[in-house]
C-alpha atoms as a PDB file:
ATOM      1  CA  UNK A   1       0.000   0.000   0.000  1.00  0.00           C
ATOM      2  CA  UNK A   2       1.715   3.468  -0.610  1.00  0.00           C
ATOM      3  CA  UNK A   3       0.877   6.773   1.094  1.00  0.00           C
ATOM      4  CA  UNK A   4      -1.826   8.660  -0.460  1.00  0.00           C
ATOM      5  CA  UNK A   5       0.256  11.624  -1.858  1.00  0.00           C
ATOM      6  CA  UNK A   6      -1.568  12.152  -5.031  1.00  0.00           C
ATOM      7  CA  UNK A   7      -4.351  14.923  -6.191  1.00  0.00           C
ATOM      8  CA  UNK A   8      -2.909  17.490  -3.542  1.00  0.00           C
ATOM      9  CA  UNK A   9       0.319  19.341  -5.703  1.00  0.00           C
ATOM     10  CA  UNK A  10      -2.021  20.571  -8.521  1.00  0.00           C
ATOM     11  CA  UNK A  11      -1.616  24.508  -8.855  1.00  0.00           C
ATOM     12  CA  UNK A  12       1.322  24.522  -5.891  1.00  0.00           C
ATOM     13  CA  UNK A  13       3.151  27.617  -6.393  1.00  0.00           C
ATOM     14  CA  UNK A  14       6.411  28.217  -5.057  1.00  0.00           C
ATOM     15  CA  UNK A  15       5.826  31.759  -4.053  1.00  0.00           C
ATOM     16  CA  UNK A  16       7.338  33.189  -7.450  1.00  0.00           C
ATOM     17  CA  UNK A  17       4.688  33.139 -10.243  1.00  0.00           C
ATOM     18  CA  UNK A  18       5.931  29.652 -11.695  1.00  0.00           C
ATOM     19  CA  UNK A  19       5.331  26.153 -10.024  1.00  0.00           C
ATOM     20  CA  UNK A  20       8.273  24.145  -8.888  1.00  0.00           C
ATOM     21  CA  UNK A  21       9.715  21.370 -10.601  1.00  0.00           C
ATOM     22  CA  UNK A  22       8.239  18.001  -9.967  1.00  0.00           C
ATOM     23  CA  UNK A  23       7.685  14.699 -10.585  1.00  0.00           C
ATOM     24  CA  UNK A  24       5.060  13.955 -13.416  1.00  0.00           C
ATOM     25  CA  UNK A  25       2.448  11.929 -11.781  1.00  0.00           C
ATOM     26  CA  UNK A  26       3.499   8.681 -13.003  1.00  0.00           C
ATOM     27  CA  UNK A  27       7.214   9.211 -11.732  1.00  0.00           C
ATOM     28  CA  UNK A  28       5.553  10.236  -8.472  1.00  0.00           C
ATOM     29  CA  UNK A  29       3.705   6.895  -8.205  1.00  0.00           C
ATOM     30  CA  UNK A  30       6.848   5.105  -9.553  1.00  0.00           C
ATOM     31  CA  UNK A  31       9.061   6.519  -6.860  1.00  0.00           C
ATOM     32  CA  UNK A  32       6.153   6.668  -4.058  1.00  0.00           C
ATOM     33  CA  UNK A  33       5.955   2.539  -4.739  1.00  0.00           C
ATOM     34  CA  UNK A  34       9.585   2.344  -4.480  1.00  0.00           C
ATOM     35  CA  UNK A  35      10.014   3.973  -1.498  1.00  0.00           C
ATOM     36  CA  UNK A  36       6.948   1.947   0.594  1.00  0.00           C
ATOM     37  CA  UNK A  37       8.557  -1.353  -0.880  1.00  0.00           C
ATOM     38  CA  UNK A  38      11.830  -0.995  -0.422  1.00  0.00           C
ATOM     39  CA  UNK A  39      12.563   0.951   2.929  1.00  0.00           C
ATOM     40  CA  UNK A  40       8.956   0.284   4.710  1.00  0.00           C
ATOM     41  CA  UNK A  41       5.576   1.323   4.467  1.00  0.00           C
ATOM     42  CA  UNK A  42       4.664   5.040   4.882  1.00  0.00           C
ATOM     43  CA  UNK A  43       1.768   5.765   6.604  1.00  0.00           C
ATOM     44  CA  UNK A  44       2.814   9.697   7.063  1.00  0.00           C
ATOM     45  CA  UNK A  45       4.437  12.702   4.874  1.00  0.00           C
ATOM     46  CA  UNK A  46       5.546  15.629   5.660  1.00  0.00           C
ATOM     47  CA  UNK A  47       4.395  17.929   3.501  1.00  0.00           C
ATOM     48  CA  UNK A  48       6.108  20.634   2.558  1.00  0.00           C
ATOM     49  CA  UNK A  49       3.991  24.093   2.019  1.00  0.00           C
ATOM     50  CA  UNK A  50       6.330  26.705  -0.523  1.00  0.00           C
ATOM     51  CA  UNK A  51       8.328  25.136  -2.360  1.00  0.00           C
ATOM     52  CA  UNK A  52      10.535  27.791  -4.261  1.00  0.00           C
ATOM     53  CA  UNK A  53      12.395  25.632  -6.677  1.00  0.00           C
ATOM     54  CA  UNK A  54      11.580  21.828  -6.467  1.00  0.00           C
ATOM     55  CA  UNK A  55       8.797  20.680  -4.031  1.00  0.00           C
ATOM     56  CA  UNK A  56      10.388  18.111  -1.154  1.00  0.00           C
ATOM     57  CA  UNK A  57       8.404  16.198   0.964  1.00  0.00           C
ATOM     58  CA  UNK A  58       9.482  13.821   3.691  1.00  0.00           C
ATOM     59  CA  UNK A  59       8.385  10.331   4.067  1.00  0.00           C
ATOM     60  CA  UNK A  60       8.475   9.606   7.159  1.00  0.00           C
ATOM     61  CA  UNK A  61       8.452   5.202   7.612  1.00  0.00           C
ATOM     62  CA  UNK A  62       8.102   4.356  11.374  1.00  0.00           C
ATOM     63  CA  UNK A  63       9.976   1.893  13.622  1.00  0.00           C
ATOM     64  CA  UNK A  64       8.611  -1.354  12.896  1.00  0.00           C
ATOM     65  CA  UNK A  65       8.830  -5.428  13.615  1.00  0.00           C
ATOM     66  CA  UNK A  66      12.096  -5.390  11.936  1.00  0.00           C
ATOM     67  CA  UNK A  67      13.360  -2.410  12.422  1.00  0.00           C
ATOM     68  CA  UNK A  68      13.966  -0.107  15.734  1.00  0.00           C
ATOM     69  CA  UNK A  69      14.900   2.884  14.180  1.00  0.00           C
ATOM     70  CA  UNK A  70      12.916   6.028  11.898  1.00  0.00           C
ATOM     71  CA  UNK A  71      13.775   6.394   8.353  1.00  0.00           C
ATOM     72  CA  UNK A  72      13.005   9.976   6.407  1.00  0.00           C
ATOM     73  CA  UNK A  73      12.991   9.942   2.637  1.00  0.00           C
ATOM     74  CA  UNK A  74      12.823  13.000   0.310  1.00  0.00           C
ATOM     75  CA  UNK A  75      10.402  12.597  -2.082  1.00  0.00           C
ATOM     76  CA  UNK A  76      11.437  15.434  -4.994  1.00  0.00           C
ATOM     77  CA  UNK A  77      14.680  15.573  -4.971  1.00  0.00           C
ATOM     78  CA  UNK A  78      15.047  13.482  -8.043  1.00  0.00           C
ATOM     79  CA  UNK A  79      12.199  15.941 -10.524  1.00  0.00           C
ATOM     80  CA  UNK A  80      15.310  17.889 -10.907  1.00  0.00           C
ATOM     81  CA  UNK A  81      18.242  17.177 -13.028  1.00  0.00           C
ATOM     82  CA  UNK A  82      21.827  17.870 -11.719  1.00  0.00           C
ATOM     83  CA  UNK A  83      24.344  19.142 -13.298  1.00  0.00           C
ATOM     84  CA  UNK A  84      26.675  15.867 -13.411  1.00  0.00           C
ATOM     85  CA  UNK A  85      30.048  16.131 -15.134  1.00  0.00           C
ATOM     86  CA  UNK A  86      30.020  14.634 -18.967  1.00  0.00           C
ATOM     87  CA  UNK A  87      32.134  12.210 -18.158  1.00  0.00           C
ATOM     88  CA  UNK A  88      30.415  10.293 -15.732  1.00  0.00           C
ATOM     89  CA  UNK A  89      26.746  11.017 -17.986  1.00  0.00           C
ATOM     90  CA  UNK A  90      26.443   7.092 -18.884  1.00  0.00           C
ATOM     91  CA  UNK A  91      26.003   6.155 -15.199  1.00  0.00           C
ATOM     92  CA  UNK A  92      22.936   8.209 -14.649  1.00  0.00           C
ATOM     93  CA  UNK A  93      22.927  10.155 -11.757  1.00  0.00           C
ATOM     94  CA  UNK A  94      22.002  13.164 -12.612  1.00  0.00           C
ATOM     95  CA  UNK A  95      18.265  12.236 -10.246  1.00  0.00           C
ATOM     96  CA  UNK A  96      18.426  11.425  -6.721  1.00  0.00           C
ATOM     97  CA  UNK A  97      16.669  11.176  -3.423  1.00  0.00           C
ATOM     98  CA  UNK A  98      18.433  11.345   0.091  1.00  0.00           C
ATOM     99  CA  UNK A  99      17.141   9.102   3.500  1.00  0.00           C
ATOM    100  CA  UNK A 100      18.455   9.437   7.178  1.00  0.00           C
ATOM    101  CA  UNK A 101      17.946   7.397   9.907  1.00  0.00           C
ATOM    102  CA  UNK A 102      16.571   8.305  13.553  1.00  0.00           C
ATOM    103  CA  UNK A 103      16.682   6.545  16.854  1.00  0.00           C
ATOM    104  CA  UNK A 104      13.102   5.196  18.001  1.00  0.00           C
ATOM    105  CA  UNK A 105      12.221   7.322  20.389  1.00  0.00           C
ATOM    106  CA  UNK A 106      13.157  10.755  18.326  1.00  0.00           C
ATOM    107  CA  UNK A 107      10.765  13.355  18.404  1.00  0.00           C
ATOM    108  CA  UNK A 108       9.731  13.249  14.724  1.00  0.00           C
ATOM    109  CA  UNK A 109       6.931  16.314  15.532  1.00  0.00           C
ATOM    110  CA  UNK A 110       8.469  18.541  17.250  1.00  0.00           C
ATOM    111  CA  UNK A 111       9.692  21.184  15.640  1.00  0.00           C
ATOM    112  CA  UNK A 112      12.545  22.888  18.226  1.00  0.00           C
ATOM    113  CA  UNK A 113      16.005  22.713  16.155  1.00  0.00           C
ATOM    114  CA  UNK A 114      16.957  19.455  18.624  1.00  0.00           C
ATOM    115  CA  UNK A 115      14.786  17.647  16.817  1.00  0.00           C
ATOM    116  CA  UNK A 116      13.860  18.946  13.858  1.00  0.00           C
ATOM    117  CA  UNK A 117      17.271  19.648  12.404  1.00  0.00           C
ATOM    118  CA  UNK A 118      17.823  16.099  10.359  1.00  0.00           C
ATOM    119  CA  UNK A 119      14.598  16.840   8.255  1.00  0.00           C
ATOM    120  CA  UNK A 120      16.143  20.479   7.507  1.00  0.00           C
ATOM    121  CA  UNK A 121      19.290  18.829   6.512  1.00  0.00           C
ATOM    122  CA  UNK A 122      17.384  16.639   4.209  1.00  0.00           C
ATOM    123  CA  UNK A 123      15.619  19.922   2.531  1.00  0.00           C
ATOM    124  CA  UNK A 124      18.359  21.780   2.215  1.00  0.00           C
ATOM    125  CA  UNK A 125      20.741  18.733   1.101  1.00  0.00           C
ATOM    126  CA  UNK A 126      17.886  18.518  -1.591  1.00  0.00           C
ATOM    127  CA  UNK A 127      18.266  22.023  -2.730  1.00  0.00           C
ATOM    128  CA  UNK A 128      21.856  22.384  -2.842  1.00  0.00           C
ATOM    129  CA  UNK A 129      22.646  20.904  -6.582  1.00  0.00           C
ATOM    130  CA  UNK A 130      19.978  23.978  -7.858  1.00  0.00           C
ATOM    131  CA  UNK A 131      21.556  26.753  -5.821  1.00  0.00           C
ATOM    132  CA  UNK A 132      25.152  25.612  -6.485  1.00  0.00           C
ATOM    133  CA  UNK A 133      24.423  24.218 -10.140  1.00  0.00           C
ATOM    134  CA  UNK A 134      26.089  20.999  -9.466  1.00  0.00           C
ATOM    135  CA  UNK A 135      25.333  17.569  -8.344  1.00  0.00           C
ATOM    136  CA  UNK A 136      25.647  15.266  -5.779  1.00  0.00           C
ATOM    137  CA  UNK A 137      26.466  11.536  -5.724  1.00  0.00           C
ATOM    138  CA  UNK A 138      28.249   8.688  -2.797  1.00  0.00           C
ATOM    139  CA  UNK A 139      31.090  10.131  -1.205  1.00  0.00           C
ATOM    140  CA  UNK A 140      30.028  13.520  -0.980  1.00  0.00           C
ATOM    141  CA  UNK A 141      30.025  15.544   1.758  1.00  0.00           C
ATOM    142  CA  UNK A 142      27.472  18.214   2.805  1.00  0.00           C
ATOM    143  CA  UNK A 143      28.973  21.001   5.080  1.00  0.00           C
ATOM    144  CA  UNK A 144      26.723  23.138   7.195  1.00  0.00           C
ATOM    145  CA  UNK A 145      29.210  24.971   8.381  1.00  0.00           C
ATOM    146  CA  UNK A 146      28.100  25.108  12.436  1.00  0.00           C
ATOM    147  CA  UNK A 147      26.572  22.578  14.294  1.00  0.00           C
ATOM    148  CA  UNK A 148      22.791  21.222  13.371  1.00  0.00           C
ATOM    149  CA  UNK A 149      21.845  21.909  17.042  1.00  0.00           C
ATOM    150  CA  UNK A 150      23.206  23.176  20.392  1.00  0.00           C
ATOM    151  CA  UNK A 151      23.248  19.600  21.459  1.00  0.00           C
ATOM    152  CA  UNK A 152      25.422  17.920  19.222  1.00  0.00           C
ATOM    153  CA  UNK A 153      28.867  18.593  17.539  1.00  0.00           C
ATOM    154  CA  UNK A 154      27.765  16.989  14.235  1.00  0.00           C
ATOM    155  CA  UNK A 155      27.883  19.284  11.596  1.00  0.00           C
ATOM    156  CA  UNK A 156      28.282  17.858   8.401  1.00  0.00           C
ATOM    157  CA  UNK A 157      27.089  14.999   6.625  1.00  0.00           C
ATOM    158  CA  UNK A 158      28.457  11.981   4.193  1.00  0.00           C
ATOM    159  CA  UNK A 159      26.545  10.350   1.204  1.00  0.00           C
ATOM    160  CA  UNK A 160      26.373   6.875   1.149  1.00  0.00           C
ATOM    161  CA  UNK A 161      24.456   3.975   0.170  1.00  0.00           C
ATOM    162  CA  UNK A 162      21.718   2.951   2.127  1.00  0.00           C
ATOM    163  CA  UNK A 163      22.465   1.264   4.845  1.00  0.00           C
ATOM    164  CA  UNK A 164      18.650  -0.095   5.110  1.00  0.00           C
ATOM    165  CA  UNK A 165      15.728  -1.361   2.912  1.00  0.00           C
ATOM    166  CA  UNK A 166      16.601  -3.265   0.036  1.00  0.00           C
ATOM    167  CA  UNK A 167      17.861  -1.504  -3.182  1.00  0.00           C
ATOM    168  CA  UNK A 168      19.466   1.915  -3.742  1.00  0.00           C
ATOM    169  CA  UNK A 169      17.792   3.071  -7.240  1.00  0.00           C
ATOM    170  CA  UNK A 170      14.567   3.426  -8.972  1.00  0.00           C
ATOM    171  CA  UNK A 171      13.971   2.826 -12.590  1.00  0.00           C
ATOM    172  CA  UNK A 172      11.772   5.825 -14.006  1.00  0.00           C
ATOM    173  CA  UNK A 173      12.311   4.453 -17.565  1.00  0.00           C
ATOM    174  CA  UNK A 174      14.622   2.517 -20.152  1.00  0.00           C
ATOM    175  CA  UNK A 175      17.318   5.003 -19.214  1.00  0.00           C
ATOM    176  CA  UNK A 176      15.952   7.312 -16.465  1.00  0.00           C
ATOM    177  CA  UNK A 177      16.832   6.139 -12.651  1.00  0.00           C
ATOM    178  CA  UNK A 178      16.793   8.169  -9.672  1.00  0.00           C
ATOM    179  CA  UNK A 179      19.377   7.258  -7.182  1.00  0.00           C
ATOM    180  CA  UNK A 180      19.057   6.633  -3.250  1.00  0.00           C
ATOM    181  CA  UNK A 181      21.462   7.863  -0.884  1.00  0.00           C
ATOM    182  CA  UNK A 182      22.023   8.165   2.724  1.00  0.00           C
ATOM    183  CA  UNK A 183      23.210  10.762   4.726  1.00  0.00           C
ATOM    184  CA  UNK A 184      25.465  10.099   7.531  1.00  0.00           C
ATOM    185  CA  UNK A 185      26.000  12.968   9.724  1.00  0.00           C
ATOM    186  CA  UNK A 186      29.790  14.043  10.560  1.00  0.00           C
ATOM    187  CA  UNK A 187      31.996  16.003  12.942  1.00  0.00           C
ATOM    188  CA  UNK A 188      34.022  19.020  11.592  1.00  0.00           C
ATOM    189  CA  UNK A 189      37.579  16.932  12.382  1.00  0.00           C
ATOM    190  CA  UNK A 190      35.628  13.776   9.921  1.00  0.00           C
ATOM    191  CA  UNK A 191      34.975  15.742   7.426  1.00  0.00           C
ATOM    192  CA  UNK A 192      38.339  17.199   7.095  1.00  0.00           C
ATOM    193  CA  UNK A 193      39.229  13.512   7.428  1.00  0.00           C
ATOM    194  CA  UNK A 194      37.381  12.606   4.327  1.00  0.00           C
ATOM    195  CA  UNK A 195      38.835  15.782   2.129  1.00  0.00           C
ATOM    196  CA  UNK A 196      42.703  14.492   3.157  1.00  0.00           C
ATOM    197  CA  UNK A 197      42.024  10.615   2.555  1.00  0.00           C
ATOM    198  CA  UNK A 198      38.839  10.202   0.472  1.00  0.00           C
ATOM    199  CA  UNK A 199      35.400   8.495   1.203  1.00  0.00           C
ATOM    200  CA  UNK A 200      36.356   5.364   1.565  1.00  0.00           C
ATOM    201  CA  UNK A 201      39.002   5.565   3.989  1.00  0.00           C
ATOM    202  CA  UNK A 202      36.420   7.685   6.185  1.00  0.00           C
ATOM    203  CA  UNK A 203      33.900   5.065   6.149  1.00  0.00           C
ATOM    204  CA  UNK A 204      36.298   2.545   7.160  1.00  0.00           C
ATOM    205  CA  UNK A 205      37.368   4.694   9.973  1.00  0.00           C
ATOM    206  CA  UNK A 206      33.384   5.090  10.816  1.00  0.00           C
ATOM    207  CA  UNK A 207      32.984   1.464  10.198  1.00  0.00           C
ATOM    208  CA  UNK A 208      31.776   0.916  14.043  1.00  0.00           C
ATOM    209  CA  UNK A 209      29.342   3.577  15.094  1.00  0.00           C
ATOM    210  CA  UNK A 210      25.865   3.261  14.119  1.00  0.00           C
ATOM    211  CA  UNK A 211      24.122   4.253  10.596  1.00  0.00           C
ATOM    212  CA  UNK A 212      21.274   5.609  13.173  1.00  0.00           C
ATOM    213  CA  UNK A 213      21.751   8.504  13.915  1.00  0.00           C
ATOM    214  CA  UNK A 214      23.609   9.360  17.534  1.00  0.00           C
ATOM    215  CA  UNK A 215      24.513  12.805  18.511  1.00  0.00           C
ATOM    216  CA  UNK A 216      26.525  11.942  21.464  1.00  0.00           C
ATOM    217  CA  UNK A 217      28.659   9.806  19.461  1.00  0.00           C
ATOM    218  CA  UNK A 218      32.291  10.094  19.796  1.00  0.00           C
ATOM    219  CA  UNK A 219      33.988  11.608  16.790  1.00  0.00           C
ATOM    220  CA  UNK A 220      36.083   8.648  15.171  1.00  0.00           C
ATOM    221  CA  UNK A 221      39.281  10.845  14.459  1.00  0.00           C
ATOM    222  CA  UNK A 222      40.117  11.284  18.116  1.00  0.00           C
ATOM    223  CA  UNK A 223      43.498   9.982  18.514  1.00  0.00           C
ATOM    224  CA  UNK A 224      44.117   8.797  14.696  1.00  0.00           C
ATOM    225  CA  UNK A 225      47.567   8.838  13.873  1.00  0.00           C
ATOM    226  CA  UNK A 226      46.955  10.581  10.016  1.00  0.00           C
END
């Protein structure tokens, strides 16, 4: 069963005369379906009310039987089409949609920064291939500069497969996919960890924490000899 999404972005407007870009309806359904069979039914979105460019919405897919954790899902994302170098055109990634992960009892609702901060890191990881007119792909990073909230040190995020559900990319057409990635949130001495020695050596240097999100975590460069 997928979450009843349809019939409500007719005449959205994104505050600036035009609508946003967006999935045609049969992409939606396409990537709606793909998203309730692969990472979990979705019995809630978060919908998302201007929309100035593309129009993101967060599926939000509960803890479940086999599962103890939240995981958020842009739906949107992938209407627009990044600006990916020629070279790499023939793997088609110029679409994609981002997830996190959240401990059980995270407040999904509530909207102080505490909580509410991995949904606007989804949003704005979403938006930042149209405002910087390039693209992003695994192995990325995502910088916001400060901290996502005055309780954690994270402050930063890596792109990575998903680490849950049960496939990584959705077939639109012949030769139009939209790829899934997940964003695992970072400390400021990780990230410049990733920029000296690459992706992969990060994520083998993160290879024990958690793909839940944990933002007392300790940071994994503490006392690496570089």
């Amino acid at each position: 069963m997928t979450s009843k999404l349809f019939g409500k972005r007719n005449g959205i407007d994104g505050g600036n005369g035009y609508a946003p870009e967006m999935y045609t309806q049969k992409e939606m359904k396409t990537v709606d379906k793909y998203i309730n069979e692969t990472f979990g039914e979705c019995p809630t979105v978060f919908h998302e009310i201007v929309s100035p460019d593309i129009h993101v919405d967060i599926c939000i897919i509960p803890p479940g039987a086999d599962r103890s954790f939240y995981t958020l899902v842009t739906m949107g994302m992938g209407a627009h089409r990044m600006n990916v170098p020629e070279e790499l055109k023939e793997f088609k990634l110029e679409r994609a949609e981002l997830l996190i992960t959240l401990p059980s009892d995270w407040r999904i609702q509530d909207q102080d920064e505490r909580w509410y901060w991995p949904i606007r890191l989804l949003k704005s990881a979403a938006r930042l291939p149209i405002a910087c007119d390039t693209w992003l792909g695994w192995g990325h990073t995502v910088d916001n500069a400060q901290p996502y909230a005055d309780n954690t040190g994270l402050c930063g995020a890596l792109l990575i497969d998903p680490m849950v559900g049960s496939g990584n990319c959705c077939k639109l057409s012949h030769n139009v996919e939209v790829n899934f990635y997940q964003l695992l949130p970072l400390y400021r001495d990780e990230m410049e960890y990733k920029i000296k020695n690459g992706a992969e050596e990060l994520l083998d240097l993160l290879s024990e924490i958690s793909f839940v999100v944990d933002i007392t975590r300790p940071d994994m460069t503490k006392g690496k000899q570089e």
